[in-house]
C-alpha atoms as a PDB file:
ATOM      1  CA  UNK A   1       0.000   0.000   0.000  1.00  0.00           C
ATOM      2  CA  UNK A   2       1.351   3.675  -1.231  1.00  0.00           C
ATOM      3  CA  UNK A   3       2.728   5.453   2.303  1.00  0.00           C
ATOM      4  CA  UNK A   4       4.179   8.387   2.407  1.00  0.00           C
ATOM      5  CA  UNK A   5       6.236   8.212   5.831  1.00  0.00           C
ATOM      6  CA  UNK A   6       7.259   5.347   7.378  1.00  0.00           C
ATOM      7  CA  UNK A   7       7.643   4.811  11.338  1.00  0.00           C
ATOM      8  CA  UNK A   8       9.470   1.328  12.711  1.00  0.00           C
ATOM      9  CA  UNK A   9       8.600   0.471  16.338  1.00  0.00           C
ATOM     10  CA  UNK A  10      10.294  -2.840  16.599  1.00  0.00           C
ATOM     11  CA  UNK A  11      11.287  -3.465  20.079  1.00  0.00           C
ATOM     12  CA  UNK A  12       9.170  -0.839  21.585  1.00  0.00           C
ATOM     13  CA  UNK A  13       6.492  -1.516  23.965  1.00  0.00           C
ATOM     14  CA  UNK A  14       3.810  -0.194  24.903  1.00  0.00           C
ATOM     15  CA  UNK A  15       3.013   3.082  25.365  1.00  0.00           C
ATOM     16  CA  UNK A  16       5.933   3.625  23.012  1.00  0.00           C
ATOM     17  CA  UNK A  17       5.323   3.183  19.671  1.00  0.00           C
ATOM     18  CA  UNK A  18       1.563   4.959  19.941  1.00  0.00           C
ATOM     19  CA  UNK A  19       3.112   8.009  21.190  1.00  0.00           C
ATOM     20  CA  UNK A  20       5.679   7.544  18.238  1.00  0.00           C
ATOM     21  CA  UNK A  21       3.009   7.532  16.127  1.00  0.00           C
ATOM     22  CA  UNK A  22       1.353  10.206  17.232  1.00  0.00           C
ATOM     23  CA  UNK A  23       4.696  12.369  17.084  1.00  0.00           C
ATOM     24  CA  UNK A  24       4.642  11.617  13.423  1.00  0.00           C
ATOM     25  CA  UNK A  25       1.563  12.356  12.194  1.00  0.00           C
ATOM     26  CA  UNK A  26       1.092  15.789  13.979  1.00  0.00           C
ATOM     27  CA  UNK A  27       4.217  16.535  11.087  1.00  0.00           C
ATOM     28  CA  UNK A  28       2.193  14.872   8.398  1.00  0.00           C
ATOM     29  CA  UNK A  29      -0.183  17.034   5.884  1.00  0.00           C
ATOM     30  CA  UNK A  30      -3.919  15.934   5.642  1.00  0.00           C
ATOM     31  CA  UNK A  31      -4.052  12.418   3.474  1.00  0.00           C
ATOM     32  CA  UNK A  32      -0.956  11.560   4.269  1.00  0.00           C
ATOM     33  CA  UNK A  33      -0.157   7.803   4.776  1.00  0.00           C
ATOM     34  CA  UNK A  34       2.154   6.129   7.198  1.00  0.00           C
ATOM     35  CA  UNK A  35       3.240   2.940   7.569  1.00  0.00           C
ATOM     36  CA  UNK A  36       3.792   1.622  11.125  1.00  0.00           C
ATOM     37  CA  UNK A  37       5.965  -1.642  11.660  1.00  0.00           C
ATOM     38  CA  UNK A  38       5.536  -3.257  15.507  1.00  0.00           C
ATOM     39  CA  UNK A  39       6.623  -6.108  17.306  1.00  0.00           C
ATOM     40  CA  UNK A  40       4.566  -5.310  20.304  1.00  0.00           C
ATOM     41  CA  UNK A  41       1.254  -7.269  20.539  1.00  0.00           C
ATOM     42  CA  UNK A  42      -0.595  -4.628  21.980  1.00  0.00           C
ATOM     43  CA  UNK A  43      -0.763  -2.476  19.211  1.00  0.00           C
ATOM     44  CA  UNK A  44      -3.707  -4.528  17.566  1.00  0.00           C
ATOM     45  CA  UNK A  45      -5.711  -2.615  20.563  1.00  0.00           C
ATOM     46  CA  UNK A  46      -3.986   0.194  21.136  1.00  0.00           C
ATOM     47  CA  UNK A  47      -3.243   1.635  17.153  1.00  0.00           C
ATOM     48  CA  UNK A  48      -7.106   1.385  16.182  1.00  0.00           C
ATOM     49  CA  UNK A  49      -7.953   3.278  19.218  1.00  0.00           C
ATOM     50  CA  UNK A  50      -5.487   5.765  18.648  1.00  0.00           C
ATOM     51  CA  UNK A  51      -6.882   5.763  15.314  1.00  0.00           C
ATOM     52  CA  UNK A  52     -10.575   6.228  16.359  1.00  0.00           C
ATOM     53  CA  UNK A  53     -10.154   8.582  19.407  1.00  0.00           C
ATOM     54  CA  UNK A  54      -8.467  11.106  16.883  1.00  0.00           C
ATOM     55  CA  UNK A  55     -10.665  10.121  13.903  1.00  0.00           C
ATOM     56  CA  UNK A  56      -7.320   9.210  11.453  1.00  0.00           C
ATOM     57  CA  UNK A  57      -8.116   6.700   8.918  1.00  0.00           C
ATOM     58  CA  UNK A  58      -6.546   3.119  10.014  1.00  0.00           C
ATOM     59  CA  UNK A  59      -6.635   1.952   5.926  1.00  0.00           C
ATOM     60  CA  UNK A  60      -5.003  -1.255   6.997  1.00  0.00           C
ATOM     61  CA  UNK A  61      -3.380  -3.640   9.844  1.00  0.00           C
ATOM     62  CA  UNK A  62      -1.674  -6.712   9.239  1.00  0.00           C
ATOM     63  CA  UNK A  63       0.437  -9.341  10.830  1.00  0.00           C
ATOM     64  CA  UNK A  64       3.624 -11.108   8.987  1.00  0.00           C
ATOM     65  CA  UNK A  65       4.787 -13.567  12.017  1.00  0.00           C
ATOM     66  CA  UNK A  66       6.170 -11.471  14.852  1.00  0.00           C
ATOM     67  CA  UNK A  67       5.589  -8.453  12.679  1.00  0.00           C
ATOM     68  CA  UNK A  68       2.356  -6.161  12.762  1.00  0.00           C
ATOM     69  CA  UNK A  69       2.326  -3.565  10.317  1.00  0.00           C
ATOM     70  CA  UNK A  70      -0.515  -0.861  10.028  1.00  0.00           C
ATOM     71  CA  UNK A  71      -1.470   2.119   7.456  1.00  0.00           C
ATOM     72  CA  UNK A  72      -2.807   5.222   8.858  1.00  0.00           C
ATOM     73  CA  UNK A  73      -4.203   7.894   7.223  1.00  0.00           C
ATOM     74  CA  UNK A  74      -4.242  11.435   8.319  1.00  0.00           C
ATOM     75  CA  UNK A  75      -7.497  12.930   8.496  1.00  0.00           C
ATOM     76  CA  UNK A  76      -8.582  15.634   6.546  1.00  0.00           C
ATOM     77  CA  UNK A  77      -8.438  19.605   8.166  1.00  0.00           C
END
């Protein structure tokens, strides 16, 4: 899927890699997509309520193994 920033939280935990996230997309312009790659399982909760509680697209979430990878979508102005 087309991204235009991409944000790799392996090894983080928890509430690491949503606060990376949310670091990144406050620098993002409206429709912007980023990929996120995790290792932590708890970002299958904690990304698509990130997600809803600031009303950003999640386009897409994933899992490859170990790997969780998710496409966000910043929301429009």
């Amino acid at each position: 899927m087309e991204h235009q920033q991409e944000l790799d939280t392996q090894g983080l935990y928890c509430p690491e890699p949503v606060m990376m996230l949310h670091g990144v997309v406050r620098k993002m312009k409206p429709g912007e997509v980023v990929k996120i790659t995790a290792t932590d399982p708890s970002t299958e909760r904690d990304i698509p309520k990130f997600c809803n509680f600031l009303g950003h697209p999640l386009l897409k979430a994933e899992q490859d193994g170990e790997l969780y990878f998710y496409w966000v979508q910043k929301k429009a102005s």
